[in-house]
C-alpha atoms as a PDB file:
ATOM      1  CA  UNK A   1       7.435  -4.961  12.014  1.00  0.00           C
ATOM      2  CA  UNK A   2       5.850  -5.593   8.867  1.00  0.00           C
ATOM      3  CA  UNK A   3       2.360  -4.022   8.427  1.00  0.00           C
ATOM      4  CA  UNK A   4      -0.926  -6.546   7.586  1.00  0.00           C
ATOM      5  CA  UNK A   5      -1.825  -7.192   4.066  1.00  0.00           C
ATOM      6  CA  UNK A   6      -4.471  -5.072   2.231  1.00  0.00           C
ATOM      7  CA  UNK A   7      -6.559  -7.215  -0.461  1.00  0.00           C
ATOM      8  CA  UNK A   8      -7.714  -5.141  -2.683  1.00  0.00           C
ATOM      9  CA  UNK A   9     -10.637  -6.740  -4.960  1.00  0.00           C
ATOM     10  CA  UNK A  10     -11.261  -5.270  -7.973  1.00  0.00           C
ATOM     11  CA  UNK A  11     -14.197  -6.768 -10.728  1.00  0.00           C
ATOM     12  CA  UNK A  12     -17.599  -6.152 -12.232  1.00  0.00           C
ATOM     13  CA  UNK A  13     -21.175  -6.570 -10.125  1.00  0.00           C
ATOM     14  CA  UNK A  14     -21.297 -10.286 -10.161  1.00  0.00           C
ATOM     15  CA  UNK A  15     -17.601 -11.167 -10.440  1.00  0.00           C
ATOM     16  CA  UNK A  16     -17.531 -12.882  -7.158  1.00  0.00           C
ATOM     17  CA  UNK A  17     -16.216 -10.200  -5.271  1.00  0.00           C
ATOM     18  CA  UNK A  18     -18.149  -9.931  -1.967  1.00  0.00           C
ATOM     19  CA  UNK A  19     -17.524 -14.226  -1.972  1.00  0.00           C
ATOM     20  CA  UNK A  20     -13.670 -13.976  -2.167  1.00  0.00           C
ATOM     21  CA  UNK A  21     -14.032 -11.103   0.174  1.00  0.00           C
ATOM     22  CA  UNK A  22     -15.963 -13.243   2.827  1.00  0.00           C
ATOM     23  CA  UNK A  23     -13.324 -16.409   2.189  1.00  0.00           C
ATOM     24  CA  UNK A  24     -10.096 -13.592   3.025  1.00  0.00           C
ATOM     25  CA  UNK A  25     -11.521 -12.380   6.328  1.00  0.00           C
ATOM     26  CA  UNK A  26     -12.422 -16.057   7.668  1.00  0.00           C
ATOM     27  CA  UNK A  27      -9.115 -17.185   6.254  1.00  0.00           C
ATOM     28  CA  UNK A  28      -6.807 -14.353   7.653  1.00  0.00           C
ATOM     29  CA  UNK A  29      -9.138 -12.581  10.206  1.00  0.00           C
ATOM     30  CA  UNK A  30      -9.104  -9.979   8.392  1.00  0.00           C
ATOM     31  CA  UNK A  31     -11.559  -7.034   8.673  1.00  0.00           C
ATOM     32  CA  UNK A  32     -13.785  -6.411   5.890  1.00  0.00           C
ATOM     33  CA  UNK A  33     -15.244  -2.925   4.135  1.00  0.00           C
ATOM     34  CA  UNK A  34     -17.929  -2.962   1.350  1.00  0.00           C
ATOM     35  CA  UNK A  35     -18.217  -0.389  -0.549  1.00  0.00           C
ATOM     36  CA  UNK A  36     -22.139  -1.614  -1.347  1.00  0.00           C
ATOM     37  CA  UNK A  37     -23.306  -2.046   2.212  1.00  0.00           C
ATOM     38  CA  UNK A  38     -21.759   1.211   3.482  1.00  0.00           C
ATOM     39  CA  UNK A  39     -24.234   2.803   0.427  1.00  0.00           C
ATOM     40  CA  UNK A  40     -26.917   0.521   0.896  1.00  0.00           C
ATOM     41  CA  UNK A  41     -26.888   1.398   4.970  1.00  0.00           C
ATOM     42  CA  UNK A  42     -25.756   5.207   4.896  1.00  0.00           C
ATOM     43  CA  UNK A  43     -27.950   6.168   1.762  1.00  0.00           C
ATOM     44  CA  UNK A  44     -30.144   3.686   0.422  1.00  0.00           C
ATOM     45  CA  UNK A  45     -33.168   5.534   2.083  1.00  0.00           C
ATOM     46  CA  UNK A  46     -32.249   8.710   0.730  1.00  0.00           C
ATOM     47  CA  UNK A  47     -31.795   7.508  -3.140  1.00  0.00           C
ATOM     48  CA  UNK A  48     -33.062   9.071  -5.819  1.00  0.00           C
ATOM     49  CA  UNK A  49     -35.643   7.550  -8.473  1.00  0.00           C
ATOM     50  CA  UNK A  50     -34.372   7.548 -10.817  1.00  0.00           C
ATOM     51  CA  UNK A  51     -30.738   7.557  -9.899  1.00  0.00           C
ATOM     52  CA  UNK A  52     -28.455  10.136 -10.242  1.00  0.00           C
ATOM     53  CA  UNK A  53     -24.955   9.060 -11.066  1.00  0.00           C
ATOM     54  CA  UNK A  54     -23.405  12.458  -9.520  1.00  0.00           C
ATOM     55  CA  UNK A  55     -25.405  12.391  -6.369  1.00  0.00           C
ATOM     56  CA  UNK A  56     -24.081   8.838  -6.552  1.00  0.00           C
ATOM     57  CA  UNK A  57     -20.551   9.124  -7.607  1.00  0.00           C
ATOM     58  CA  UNK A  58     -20.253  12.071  -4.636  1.00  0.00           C
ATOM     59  CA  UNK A  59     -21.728   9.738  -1.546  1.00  0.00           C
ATOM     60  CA  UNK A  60     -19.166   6.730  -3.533  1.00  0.00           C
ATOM     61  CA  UNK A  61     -16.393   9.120  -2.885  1.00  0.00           C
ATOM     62  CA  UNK A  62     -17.447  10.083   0.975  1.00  0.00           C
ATOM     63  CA  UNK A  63     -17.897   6.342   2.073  1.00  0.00           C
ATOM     64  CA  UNK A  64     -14.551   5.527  -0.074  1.00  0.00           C
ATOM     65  CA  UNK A  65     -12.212   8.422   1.980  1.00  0.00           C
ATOM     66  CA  UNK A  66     -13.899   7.253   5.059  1.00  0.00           C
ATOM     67  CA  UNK A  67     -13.368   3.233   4.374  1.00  0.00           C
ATOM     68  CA  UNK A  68      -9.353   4.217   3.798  1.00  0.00           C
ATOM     69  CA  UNK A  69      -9.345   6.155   7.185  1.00  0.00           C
ATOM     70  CA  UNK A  70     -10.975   3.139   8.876  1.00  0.00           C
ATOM     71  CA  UNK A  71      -8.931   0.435   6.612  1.00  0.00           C
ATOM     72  CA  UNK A  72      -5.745   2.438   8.134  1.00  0.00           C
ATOM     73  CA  UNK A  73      -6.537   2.293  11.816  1.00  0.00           C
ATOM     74  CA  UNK A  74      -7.447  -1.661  11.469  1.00  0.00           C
ATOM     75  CA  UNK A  75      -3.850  -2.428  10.146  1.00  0.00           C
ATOM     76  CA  UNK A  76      -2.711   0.141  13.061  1.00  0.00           C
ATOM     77  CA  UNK A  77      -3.844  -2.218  15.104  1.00  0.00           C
ATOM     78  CA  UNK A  78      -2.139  -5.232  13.573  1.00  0.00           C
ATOM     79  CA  UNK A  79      -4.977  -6.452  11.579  1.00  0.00           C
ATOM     80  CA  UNK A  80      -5.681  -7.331   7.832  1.00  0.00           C
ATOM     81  CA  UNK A  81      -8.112  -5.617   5.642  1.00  0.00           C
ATOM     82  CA  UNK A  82     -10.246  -6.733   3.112  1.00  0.00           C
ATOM     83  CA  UNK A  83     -11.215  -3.863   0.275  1.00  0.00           C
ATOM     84  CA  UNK A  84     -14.309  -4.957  -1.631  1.00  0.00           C
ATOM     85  CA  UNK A  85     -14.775  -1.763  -3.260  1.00  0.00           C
ATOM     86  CA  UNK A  86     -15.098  -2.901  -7.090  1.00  0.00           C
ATOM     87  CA  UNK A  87     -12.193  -0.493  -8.653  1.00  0.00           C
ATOM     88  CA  UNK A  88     -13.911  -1.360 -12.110  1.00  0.00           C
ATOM     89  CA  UNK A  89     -11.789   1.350 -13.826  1.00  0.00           C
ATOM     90  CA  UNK A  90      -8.105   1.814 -14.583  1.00  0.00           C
ATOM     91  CA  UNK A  91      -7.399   5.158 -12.483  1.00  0.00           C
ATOM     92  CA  UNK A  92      -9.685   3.919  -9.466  1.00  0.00           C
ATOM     93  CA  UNK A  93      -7.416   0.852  -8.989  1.00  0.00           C
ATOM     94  CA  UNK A  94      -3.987   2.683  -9.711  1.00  0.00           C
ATOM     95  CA  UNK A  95      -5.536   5.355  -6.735  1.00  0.00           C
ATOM     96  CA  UNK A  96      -6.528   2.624  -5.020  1.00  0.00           C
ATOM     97  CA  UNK A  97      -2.880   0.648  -5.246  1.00  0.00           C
ATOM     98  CA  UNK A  98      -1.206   4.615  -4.284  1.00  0.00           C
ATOM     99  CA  UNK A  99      -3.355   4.621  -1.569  1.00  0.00           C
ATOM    100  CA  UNK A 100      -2.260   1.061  -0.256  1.00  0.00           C
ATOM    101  CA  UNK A 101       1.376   1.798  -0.761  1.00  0.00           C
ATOM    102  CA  UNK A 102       0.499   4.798   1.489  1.00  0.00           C
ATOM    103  CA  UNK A 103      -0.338   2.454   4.703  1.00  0.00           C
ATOM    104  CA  UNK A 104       2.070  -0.179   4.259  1.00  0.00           C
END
């Protein structure tokens, strides 16, 4: 049987991302994981002023391993996932594509 689709979106703050996103899961009922409200609600009250990209970059790297465990148990259970987690540079999207050949 052949395993859901993962949509990876990559693109800058402001591309459109979280939109397209939003269009996927209503399309495909598809389940969705944002990289900028797991931040926002796991560590947004805890953020530094001014911010720290290494404190930053660390909790990005938590909520990421955490969103691929999660992202992997959804298509387990026959569903479609939805990846809004910007990939703005080269190696995070080649990781990111790895990753996704990993679970299909």
């Amino acid at each position: 049987m052949k395993r859901p689709a993962i949509h990876l979106l990559c693109g800058s703050t402001g591309a459109g991302k979280t939109s397209l996103a939003r269009q996927i899961v209503t399309r495909e009922t598809a389940v969705r994981f944002s990289i900028d409200e797991w931040m926002h609600t796991l560590f947004g009250p805890d953020l530094p002023d001014p911010i720290e990209f290494d404190w930053m970059m660390t909790r990005v790297i938590r909520c990421e391993e955490m969103i691929w465990t999660m992202a992997a148990r959804v298509l387990d259970a026959g569903r479609p996932v939805v990846l809004d987690l910007g990939y703005s540079r080269t190696e995070h999207r080649d990781r990111a594509r790895r990753s996704a050949a990993g679970l299909t």
